[in-house]
N, C-alpha and C. Protein backbone atom coordinates (compact mmCIF):
# COMPACT_ATOMS: atom_id res chain seq x y z
N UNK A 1 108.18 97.97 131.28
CA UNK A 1 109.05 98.16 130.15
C UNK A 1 108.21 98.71 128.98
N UNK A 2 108.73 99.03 128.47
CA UNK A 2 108.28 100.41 127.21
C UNK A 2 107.88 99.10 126.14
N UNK A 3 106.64 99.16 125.79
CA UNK A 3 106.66 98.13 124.47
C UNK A 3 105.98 99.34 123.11
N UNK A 4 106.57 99.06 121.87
CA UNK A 4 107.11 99.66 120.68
C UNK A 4 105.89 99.22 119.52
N UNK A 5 105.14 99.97 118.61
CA UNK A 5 104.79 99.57 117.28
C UNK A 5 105.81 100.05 116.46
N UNK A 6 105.99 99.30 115.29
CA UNK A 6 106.86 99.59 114.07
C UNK A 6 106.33 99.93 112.49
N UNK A 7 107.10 101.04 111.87
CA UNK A 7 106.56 100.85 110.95
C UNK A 7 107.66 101.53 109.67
N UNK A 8 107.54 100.91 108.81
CA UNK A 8 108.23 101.17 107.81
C UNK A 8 107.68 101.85 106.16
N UNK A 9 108.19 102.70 105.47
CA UNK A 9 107.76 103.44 104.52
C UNK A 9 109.08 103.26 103.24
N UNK A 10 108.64 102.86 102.43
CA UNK A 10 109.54 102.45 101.30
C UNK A 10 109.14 103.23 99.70
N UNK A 11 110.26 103.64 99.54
CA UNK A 11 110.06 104.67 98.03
C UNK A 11 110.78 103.68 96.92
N UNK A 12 109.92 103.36 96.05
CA UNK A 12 110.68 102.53 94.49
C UNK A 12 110.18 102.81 93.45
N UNK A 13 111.03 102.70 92.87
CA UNK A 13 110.71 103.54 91.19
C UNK A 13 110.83 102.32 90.28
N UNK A 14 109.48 102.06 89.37
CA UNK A 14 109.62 101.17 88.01
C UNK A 14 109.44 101.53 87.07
N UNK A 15 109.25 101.31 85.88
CA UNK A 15 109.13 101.63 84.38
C UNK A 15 108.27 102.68 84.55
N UNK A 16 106.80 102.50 85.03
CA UNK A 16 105.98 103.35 84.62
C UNK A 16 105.11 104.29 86.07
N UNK A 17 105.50 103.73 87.06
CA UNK A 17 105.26 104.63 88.16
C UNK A 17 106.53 104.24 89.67
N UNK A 18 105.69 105.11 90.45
CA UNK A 18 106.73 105.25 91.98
C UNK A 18 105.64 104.37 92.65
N UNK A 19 106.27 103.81 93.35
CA UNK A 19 105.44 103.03 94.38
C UNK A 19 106.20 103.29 95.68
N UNK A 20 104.95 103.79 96.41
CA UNK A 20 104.85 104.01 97.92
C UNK A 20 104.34 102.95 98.78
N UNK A 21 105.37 101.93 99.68
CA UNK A 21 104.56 101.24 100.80
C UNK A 21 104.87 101.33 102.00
N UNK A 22 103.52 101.56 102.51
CA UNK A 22 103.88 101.58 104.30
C UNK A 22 103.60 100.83 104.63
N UNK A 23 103.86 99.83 105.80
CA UNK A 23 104.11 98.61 106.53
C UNK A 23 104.05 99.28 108.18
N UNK A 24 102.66 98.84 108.56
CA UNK A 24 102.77 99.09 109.99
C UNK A 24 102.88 97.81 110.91
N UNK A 25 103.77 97.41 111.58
CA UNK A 25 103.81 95.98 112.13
C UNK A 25 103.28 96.07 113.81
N UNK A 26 102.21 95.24 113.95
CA UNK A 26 101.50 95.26 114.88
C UNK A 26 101.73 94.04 115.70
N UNK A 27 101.71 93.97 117.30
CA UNK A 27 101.39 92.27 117.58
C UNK A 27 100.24 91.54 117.06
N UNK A 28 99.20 92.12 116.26
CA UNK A 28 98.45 91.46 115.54
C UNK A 28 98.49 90.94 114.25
N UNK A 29 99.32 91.68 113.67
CA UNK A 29 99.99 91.50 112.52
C UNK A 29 100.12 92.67 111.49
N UNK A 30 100.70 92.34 110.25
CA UNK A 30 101.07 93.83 109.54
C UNK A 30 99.77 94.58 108.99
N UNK A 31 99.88 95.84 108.77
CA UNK A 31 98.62 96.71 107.68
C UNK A 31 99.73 97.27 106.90
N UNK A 32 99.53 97.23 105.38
CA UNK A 32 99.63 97.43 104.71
C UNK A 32 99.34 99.21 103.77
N UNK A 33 99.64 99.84 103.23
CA UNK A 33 98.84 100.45 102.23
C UNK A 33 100.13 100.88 101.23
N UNK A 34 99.25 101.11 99.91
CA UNK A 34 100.35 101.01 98.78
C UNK A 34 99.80 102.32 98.29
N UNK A 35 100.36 103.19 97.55
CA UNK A 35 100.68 104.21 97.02
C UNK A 35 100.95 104.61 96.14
N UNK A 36 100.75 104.89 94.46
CA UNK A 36 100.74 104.91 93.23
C UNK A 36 101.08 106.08 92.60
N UNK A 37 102.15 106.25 92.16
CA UNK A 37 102.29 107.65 91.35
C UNK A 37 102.30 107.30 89.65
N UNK A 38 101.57 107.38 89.34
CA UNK A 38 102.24 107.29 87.72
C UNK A 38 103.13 108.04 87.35
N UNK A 39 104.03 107.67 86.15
CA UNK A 39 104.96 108.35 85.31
C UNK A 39 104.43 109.18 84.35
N UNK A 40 104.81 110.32 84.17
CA UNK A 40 104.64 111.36 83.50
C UNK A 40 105.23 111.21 82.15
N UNK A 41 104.44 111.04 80.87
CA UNK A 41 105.08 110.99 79.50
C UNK A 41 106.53 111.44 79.42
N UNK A 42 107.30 110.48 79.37
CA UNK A 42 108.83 111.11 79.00
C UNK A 42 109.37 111.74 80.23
N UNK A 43 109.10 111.55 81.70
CA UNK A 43 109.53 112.17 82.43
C UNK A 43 109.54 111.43 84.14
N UNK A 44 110.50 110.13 83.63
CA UNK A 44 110.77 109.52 85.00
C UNK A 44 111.17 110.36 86.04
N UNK A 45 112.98 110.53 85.57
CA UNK A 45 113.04 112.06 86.72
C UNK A 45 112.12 112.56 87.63
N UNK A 46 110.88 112.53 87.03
CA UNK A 46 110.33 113.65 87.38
C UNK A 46 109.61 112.94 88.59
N UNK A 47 109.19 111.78 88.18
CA UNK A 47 108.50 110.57 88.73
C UNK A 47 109.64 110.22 90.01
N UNK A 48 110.51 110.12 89.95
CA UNK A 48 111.59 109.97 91.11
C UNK A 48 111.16 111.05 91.97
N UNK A 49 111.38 112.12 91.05
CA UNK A 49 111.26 113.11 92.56
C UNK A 49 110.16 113.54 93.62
N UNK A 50 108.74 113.01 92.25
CA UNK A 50 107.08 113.30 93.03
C UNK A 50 107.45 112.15 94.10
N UNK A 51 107.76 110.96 93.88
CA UNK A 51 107.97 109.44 94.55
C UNK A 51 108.40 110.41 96.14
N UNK A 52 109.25 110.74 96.17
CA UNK A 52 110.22 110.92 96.86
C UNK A 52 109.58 112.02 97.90
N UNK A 53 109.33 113.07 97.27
CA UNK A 53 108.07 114.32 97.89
C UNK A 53 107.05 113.26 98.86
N UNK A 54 106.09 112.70 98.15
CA UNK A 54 105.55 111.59 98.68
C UNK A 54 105.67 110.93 99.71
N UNK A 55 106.90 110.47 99.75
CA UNK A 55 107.66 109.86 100.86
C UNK A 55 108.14 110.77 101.88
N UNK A 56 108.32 111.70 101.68
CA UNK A 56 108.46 112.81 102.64
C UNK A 56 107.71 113.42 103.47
N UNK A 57 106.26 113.57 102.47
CA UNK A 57 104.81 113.95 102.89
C UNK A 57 104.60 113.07 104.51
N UNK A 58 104.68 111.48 103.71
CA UNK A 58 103.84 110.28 104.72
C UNK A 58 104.80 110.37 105.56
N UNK A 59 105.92 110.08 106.14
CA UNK A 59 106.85 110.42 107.48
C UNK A 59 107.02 111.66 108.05
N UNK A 60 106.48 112.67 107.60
CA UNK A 60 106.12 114.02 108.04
C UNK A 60 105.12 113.82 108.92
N UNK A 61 103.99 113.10 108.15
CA UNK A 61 102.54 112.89 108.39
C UNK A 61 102.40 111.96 110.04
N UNK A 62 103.22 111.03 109.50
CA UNK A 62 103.57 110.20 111.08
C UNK A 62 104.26 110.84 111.99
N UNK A 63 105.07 111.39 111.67
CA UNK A 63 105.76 112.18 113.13
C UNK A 63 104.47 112.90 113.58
N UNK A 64 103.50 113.71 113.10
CA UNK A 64 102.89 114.14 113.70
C UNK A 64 101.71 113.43 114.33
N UNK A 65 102.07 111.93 114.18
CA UNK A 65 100.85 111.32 114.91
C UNK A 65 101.76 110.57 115.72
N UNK A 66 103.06 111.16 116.22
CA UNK A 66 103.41 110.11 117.36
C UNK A 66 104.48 109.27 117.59
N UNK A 67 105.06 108.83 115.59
CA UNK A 67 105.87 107.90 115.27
C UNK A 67 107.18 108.72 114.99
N UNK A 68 108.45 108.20 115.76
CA UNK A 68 109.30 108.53 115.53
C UNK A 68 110.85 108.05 114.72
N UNK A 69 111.51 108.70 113.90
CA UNK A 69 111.90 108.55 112.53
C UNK A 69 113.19 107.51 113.25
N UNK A 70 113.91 106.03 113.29
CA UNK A 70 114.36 105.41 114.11
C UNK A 70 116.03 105.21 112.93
N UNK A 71 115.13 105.08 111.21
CA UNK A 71 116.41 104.86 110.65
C UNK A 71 116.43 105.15 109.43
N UNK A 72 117.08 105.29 108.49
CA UNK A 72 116.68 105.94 106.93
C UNK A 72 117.97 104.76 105.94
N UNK A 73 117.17 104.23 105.50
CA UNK A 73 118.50 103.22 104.70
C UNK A 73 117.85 103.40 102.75
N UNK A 74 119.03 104.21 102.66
CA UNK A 74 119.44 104.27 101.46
C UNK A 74 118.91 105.81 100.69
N UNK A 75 118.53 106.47 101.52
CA UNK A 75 117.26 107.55 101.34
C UNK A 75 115.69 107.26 101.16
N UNK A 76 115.56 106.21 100.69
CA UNK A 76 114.30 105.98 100.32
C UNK A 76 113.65 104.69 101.32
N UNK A 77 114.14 104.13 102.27
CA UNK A 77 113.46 103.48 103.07
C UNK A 77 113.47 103.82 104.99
N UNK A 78 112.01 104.50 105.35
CA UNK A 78 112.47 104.78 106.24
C UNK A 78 111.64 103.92 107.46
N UNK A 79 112.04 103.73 108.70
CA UNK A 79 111.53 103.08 110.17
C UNK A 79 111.34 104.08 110.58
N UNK A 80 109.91 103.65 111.50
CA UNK A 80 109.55 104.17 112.60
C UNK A 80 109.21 103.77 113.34
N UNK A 81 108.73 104.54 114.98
CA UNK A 81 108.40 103.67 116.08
C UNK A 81 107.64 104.29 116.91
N UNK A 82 106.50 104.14 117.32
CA UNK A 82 105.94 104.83 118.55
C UNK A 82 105.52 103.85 119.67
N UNK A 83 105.53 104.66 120.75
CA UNK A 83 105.04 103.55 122.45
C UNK A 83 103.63 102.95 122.03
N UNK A 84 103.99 102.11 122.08
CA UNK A 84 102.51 101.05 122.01
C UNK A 84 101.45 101.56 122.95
N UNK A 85 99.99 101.70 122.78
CA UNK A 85 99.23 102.20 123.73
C UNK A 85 98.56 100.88 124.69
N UNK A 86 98.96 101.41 125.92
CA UNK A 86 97.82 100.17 126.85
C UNK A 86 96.82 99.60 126.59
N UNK A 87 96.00 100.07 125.69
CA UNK A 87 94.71 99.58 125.29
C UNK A 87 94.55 98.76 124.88
C-alpha cells in the first residue's frame, strides 16, 4: 500500500508583514519553516499580494520536487502530498 508525506503551506497577513508557513508532517514528526515579508510603508495591498506571489513561488517549488497540490482552502492555504520513500 502506497504510504503518503504531507505538507501544508499557509499565507497570512498582519499589521506589519505576510507570514509564510510550511508544515511538512513526517512519521517522525513536523518541520517547520516560517517566512517573513515585511510591509511596505503605507502599502499593505501590496504586502497581500508579495505574501501571496510567495506562496505561489513555494508550491510551484514543491511540485517540482515531487509533492502534489491535494487541496487549496480559502486561496491561501494549500496541502500537499508525495509517496513516502522506502528508505
Amino acid at each position: 500500500m502506497q504510504k503518503w508525506e504531507y505538507c501544508e503551506v499557509d499565507a497570512r497577513y498582519g499589521d506589519i508583514a505576510g507570514i509564510i508557513t510550511v508544515v511538512f508532517h513526517k512519521p517522525t514528526g513536523a518541520d517547520t519553516q516560517k517566512y517573513e515579508l515585511r510591509k511596505r510603508t503605507g502599502m499593505f495591498r501590496q504586502t497581500i499580494e508579495d505574501t501571496d506571489e510567495k506562496a505561489r513561488e513555494i508550491v510551484a517549488q514543491l511540485g517540482l520536487e515531487g509533492w502534489e497540490l491535494v487541496n487549496v482552502e480559502g486561496g491561501r492555504m494549500f496541502r500537499l502530498k508525495r509517496p513516502l520513500s522506502n528508505s
